[in-house]
C-alpha atoms as a PDB file:
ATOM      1  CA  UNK A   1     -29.267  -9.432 -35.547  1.00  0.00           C
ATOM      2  CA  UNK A   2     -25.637 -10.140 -36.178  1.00  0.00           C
ATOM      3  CA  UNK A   3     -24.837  -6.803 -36.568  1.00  0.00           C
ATOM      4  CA  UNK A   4     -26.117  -5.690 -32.784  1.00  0.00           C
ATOM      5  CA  UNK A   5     -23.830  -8.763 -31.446  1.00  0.00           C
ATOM      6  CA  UNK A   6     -21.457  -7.187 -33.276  1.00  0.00           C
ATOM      7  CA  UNK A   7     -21.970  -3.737 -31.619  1.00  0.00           C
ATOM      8  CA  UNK A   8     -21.865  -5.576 -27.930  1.00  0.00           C
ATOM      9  CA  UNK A   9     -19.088  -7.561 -28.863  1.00  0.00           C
ATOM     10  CA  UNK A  10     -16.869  -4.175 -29.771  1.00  0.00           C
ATOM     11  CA  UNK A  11     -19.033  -2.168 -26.066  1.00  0.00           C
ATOM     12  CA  UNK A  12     -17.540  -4.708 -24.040  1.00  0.00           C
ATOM     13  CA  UNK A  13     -14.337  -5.203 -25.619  1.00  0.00           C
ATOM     14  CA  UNK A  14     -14.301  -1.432 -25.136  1.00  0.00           C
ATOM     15  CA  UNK A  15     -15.083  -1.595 -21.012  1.00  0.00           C
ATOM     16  CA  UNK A  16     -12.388  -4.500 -20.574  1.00  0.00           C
ATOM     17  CA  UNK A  17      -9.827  -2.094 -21.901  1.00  0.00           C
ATOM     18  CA  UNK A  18     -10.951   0.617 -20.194  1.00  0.00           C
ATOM     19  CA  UNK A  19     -11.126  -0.766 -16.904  1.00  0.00           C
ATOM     20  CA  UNK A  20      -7.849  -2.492 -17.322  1.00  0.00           C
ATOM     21  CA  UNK A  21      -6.241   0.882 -18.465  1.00  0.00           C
ATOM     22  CA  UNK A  22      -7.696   2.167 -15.329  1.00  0.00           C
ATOM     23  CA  UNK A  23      -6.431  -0.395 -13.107  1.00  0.00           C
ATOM     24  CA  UNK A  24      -2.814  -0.150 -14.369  1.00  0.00           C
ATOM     25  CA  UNK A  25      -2.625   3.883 -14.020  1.00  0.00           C
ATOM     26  CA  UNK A  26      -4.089   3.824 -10.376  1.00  0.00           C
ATOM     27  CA  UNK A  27      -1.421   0.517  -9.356  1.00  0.00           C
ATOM     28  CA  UNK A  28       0.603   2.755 -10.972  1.00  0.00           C
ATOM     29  CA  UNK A  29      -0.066   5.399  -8.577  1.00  0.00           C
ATOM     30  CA  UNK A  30      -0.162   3.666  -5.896  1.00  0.00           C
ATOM     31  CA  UNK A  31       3.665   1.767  -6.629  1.00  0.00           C
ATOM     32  CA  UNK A  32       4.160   5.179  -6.906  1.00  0.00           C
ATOM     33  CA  UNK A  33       3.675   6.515  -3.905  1.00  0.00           C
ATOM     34  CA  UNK A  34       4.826   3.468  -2.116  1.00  0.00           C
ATOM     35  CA  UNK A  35       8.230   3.858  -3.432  1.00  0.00           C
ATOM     36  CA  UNK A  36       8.701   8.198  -2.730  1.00  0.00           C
ATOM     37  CA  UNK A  37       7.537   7.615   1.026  1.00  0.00           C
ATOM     38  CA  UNK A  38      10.772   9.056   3.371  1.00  0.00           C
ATOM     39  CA  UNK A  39      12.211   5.912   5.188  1.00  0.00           C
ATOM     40  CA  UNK A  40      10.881   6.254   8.730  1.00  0.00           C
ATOM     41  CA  UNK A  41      12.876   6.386  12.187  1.00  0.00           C
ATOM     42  CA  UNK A  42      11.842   5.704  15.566  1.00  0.00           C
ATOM     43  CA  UNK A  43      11.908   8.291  18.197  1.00  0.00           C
ATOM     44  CA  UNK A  44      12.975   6.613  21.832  1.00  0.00           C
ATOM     45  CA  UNK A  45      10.914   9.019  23.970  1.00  0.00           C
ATOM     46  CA  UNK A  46       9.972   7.058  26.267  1.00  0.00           C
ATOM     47  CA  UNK A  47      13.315   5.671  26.830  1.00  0.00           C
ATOM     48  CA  UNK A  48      14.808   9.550  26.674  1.00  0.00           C
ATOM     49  CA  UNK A  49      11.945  10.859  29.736  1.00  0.00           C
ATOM     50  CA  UNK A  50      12.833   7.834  32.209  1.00  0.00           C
ATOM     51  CA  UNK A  51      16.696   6.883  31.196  1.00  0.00           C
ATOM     52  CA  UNK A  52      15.879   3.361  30.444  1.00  0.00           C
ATOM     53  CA  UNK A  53      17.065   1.438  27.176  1.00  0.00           C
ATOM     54  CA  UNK A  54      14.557   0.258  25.142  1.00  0.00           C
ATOM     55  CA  UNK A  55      15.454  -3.487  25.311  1.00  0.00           C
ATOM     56  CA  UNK A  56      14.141  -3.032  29.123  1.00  0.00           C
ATOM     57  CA  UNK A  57      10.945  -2.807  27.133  1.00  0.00           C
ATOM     58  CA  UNK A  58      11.256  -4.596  24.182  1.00  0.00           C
ATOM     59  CA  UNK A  59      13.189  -7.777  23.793  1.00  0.00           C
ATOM     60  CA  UNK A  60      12.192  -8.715  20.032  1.00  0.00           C
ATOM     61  CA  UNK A  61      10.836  -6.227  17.929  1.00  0.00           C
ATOM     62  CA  UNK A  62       7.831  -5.554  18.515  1.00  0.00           C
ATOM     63  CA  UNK A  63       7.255  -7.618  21.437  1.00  0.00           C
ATOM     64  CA  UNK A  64       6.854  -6.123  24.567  1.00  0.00           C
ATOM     65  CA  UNK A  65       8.430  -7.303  27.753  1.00  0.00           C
ATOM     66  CA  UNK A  66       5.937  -7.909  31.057  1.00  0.00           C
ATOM     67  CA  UNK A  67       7.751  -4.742  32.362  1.00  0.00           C
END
């Protein structure tokens, strides 16, 4: 009997590591990919098609005016 306990005792020890292995390398991944994104820009269409400036719009980011 003590030798099965034994034999569940080193099983689950075995899935804790695993699965904490596993959840390091894919938050690994994912920092990863997080930090190699391209910083992103807005494009002012709107404001280039009818000559406005976008605080006619906008007057704190992202807040929209009633305009």
């Amino acid at each position: 009997m003590a030798r099965n306990s034994m034999v569940s005792l080193s099983h689950t020890q075995w899935h804790h590591g695993s699965f904490k292995r596993l959840f390091l390398v894919i938050a690994g991944l994912g920092l990863a990919v997080l930090l190699s994104t391209p910083q992103a820009h807005a494009t002012a269409s709107f404001s280039r098609q009818t000559g406005l400036a976008c605080n006619v719009c906008h007057t704190t980011f992202p807040e929209l005016t009633p305009f």
